[in-house]
Protein backbone atom coordinates (compact mmCIF):
# COMPACT_ATOMS: atom_id res chain seq x y z
CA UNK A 1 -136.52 46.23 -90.13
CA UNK A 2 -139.72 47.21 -87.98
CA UNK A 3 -141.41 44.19 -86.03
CA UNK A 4 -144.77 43.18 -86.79
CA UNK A 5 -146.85 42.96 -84.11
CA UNK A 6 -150.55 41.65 -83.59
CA UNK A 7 -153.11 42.87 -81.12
CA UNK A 8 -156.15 41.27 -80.44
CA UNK A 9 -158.44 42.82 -77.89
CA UNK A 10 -162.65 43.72 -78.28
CA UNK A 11 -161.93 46.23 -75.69
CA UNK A 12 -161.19 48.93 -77.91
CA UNK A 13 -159.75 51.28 -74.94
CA UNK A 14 -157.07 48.67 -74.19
CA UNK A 15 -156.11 47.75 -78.02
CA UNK A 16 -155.96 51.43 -78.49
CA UNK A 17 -153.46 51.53 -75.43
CA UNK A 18 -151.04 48.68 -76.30
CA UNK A 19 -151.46 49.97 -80.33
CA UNK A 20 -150.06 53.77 -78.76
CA UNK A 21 -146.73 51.83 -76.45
CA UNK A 22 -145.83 49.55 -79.13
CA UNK A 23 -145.83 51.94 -81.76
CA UNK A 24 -143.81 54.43 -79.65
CA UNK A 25 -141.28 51.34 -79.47
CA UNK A 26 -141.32 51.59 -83.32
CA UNK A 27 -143.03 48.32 -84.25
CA UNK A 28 -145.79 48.02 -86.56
CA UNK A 29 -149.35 47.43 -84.80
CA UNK A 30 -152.13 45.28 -86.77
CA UNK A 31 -155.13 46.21 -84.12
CA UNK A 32 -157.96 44.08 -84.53
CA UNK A 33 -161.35 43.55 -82.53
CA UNK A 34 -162.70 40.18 -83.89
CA UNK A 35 -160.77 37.17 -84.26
CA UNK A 36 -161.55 36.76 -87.62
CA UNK A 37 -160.36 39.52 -88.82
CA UNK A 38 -157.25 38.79 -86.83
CA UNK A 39 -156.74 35.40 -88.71
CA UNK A 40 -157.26 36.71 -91.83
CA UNK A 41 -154.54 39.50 -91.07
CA UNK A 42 -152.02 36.13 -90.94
CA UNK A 43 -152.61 35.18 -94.00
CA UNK A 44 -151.50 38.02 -95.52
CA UNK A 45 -149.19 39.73 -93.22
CA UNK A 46 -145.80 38.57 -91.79
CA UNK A 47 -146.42 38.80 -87.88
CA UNK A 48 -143.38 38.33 -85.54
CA UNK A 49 -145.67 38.91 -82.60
CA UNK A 50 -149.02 38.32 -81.25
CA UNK A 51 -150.91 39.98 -78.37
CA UNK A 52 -153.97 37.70 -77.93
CA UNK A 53 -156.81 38.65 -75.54
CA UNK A 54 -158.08 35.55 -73.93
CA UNK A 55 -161.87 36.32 -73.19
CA UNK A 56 -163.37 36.96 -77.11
CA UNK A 57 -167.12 36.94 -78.44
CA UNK A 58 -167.50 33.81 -80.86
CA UNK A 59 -163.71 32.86 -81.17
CA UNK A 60 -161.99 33.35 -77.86
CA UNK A 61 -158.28 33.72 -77.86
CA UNK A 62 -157.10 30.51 -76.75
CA UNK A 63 -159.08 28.56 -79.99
CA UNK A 64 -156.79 31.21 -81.90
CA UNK A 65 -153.62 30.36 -80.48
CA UNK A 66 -154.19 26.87 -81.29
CA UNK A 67 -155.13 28.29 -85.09
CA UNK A 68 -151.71 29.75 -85.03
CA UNK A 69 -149.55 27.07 -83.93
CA UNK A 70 -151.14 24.73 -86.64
CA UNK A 71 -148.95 27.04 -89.08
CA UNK A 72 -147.05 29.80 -87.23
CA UNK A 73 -143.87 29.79 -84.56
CA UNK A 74 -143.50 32.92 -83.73
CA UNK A 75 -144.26 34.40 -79.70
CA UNK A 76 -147.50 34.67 -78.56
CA UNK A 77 -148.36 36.35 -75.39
CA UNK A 78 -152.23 36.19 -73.88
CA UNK A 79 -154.10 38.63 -72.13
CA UNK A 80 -156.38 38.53 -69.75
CA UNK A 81 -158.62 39.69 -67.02
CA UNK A 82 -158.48 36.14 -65.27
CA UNK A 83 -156.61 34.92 -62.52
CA UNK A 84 -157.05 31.31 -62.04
CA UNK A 85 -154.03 29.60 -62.26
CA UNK A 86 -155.72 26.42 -65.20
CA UNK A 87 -155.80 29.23 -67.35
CA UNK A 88 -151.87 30.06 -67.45
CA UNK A 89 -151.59 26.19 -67.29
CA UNK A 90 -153.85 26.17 -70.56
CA UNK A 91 -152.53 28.67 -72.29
CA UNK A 92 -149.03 27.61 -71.65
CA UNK A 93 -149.82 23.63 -73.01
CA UNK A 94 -151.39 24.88 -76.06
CA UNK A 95 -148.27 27.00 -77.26
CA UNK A 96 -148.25 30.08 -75.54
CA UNK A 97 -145.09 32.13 -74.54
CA UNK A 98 -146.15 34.28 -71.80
CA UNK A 99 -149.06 35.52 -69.65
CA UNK A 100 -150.08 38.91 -68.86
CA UNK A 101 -153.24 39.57 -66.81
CA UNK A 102 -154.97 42.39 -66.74
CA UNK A 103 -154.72 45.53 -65.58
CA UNK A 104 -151.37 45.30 -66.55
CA UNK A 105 -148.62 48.13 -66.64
CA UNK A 106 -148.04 48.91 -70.25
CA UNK A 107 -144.21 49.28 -69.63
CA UNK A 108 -144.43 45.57 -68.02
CA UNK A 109 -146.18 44.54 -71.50
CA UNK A 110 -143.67 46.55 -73.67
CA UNK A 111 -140.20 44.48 -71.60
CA UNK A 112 -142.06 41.38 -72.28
CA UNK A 113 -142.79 42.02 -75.90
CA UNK A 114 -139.38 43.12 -76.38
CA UNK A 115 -137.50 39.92 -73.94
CA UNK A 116 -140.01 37.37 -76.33
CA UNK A 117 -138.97 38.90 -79.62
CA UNK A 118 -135.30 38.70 -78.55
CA UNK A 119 -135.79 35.36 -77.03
CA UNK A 120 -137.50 34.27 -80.24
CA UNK A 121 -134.55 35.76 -82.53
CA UNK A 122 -131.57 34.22 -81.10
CA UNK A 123 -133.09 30.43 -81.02
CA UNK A 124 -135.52 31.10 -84.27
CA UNK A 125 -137.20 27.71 -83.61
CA UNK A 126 -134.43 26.07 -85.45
CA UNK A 127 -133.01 22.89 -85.09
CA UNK A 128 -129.59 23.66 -86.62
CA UNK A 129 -129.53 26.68 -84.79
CA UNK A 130 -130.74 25.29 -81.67
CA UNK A 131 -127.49 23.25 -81.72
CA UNK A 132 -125.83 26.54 -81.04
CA UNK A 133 -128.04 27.82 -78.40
CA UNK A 134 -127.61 27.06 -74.43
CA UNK A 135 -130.20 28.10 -72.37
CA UNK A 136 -130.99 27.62 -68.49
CA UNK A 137 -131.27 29.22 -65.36
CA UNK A 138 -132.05 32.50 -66.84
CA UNK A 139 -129.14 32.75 -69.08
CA UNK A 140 -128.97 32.25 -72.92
CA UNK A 141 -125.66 31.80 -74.77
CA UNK A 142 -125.56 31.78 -78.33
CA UNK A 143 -122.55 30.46 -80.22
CA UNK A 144 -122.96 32.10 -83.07
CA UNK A 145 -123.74 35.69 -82.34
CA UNK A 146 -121.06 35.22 -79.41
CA UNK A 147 -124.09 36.77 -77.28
CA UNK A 148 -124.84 36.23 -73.37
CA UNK A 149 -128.26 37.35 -72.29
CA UNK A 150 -128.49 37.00 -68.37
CA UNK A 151 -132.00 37.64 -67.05
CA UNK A 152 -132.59 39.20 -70.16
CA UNK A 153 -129.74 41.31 -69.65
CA UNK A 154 -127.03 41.97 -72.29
CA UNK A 155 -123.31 40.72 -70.87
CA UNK A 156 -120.40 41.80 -72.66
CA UNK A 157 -118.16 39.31 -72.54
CA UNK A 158 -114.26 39.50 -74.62
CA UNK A 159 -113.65 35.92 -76.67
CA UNK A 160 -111.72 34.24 -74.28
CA UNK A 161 -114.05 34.38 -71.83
CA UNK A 162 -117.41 33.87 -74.00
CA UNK A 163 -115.28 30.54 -74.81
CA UNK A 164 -115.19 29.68 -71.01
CA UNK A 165 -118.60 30.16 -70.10
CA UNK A 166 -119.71 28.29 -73.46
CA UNK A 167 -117.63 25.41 -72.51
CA UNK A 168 -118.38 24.83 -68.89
CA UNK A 169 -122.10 25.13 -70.02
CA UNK A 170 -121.85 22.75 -72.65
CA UNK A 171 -120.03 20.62 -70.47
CA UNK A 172 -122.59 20.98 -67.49
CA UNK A 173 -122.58 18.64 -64.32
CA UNK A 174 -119.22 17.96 -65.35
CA UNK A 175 -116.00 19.46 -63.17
CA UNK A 176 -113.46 20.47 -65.74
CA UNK A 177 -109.57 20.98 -64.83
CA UNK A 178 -108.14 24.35 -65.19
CA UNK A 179 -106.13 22.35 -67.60
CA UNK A 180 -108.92 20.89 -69.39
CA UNK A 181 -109.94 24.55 -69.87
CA UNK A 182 -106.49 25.80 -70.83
CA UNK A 183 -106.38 23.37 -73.59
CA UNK A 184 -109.77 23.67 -75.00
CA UNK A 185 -109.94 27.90 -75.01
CA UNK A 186 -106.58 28.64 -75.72
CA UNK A 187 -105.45 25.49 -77.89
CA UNK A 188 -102.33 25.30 -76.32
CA UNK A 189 -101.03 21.54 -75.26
CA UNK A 190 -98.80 22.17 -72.21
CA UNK A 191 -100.44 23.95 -69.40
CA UNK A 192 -97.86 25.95 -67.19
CA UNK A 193 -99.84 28.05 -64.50
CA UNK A 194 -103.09 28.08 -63.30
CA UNK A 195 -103.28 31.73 -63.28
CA UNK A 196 -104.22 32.89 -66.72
CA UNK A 197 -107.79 30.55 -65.70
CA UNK A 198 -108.41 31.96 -62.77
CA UNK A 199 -108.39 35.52 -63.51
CA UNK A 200 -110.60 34.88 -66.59
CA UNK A 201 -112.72 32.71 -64.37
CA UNK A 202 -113.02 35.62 -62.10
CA UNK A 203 -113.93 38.70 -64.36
CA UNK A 204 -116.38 35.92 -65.55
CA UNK A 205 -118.00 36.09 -62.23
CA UNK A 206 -117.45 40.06 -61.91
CA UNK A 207 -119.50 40.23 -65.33
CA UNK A 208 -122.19 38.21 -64.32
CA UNK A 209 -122.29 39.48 -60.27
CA UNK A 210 -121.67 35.72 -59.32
CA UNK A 211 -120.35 35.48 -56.21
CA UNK A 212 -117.19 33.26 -55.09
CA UNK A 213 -118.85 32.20 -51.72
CA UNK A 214 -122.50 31.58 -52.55
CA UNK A 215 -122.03 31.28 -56.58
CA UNK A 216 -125.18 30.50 -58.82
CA UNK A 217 -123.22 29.24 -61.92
CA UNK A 218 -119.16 29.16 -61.93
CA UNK A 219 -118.69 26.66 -58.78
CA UNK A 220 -114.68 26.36 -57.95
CA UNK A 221 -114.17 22.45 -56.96
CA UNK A 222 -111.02 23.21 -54.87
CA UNK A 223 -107.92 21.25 -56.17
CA UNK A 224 -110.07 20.09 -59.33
CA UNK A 225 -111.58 22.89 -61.05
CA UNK A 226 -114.49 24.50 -62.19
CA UNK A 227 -117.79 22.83 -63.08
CA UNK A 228 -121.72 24.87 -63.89
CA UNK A 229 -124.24 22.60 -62.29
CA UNK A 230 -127.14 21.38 -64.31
């Protein structure tokens, strides 16, 4: 199913720019040049996405962010030609997902669309589903799906080891005994070897190009175990 994806921009060169990437990406472009028009689009069209230009005659972008999250969750990105850092800060604190400023490279905006949608899929801005959604440091594991995104980056990962990384996370600030681990992944009471965990643990670290000496997640607490800092 094709993504829905609103652009608002009165600079009709740069609407007409974003329309041309986004619809070479295969999603479905509602270009408008007013705001109004824009908010009337919601009413009547299931949007997935919004592109909103911050600097707007009569209704600037930011008064229709704050329009949309009165009814709407889904990602919103703003444009525009500013700098100051108060505007990210506003933007952000009214319900904004990201912040592109202008000029921008259009295959910057297109990664960002694309990272925001995905983002906004796996977590959906539900609470049950939230339950089964980790996400720090740049990584996002979803229980469900069985999916790690690193740096927005898709990491194949085989069930035994998705049920590793999911635990240590869950279980974050905590060190947790290779037998702990042994237990929990492969249900088996009696622990004979510490072996079988530390090869997992180490194609872990392969897959995500963490390193042993200087490691950003999977920390080995000699003699103990493993533990993923918070």
């Amino acid at each position: 199913m094709k993504m829905n994806i609103l652009v608002l921009d009165d600079e009709k060169e740069i609407a007409d720019l974003i329309e041309i990437y986004l619809k070479n990406e295969n999603y479905n472009v509602f270009k408008y040049y007013t705001a109004s028009d824009a908010l009337k689009c919601m009413e009547n069209e299931k949007i997935n996405l919004a592109i909103l230009d911050v600097m707007m005659p009569e209704i600037d972008g930011f008064t229709v962010l704050i329009k949309i999250r009165e009814k709407y969750n889904f990602p919103v990105i703003m444009l525009t030609a500013k700098e100051e850092e108060i505007d990210k800060i506003n933007g952000f604190s009214l319900g904004a997902d990201d912040y592109i400023t202008k000029p921008f490279r259009p295959l910057e905006m297109i990664a960002r669309v694309k990272a925001q949608i995905r983002r906004f899929m796996l977590y959906n801005r539900d609470s049950k589903q939230n339950e089964a959604i980790i996400d720090f440091s740049g990584m996002v594991i979803n229980k469900d799906t069985r999916q790690v995104f690193l740096n927005e980056k898709n990491i194949l990962l085989t069930p035994t080891e998705f049920s590793i990384l999911w635990y240590l996370c869950l279980n974050r600030g905590k060190v947790i005994s290779s037998e702990e681990l042994f237990q929990k992944v492969w249900g088996e009471k009696y622990f004979n070897s510490n072996n079988t965990v530390m090869v997992h643990i180490r194609h872990l670290r392969e897959k995500m190009e963490d390193s042993v000496e200087n490691p950003k997640f999977i920390k080995t607490v000699w003699g103990v175990g493993y533990t993923i800092e918070k």
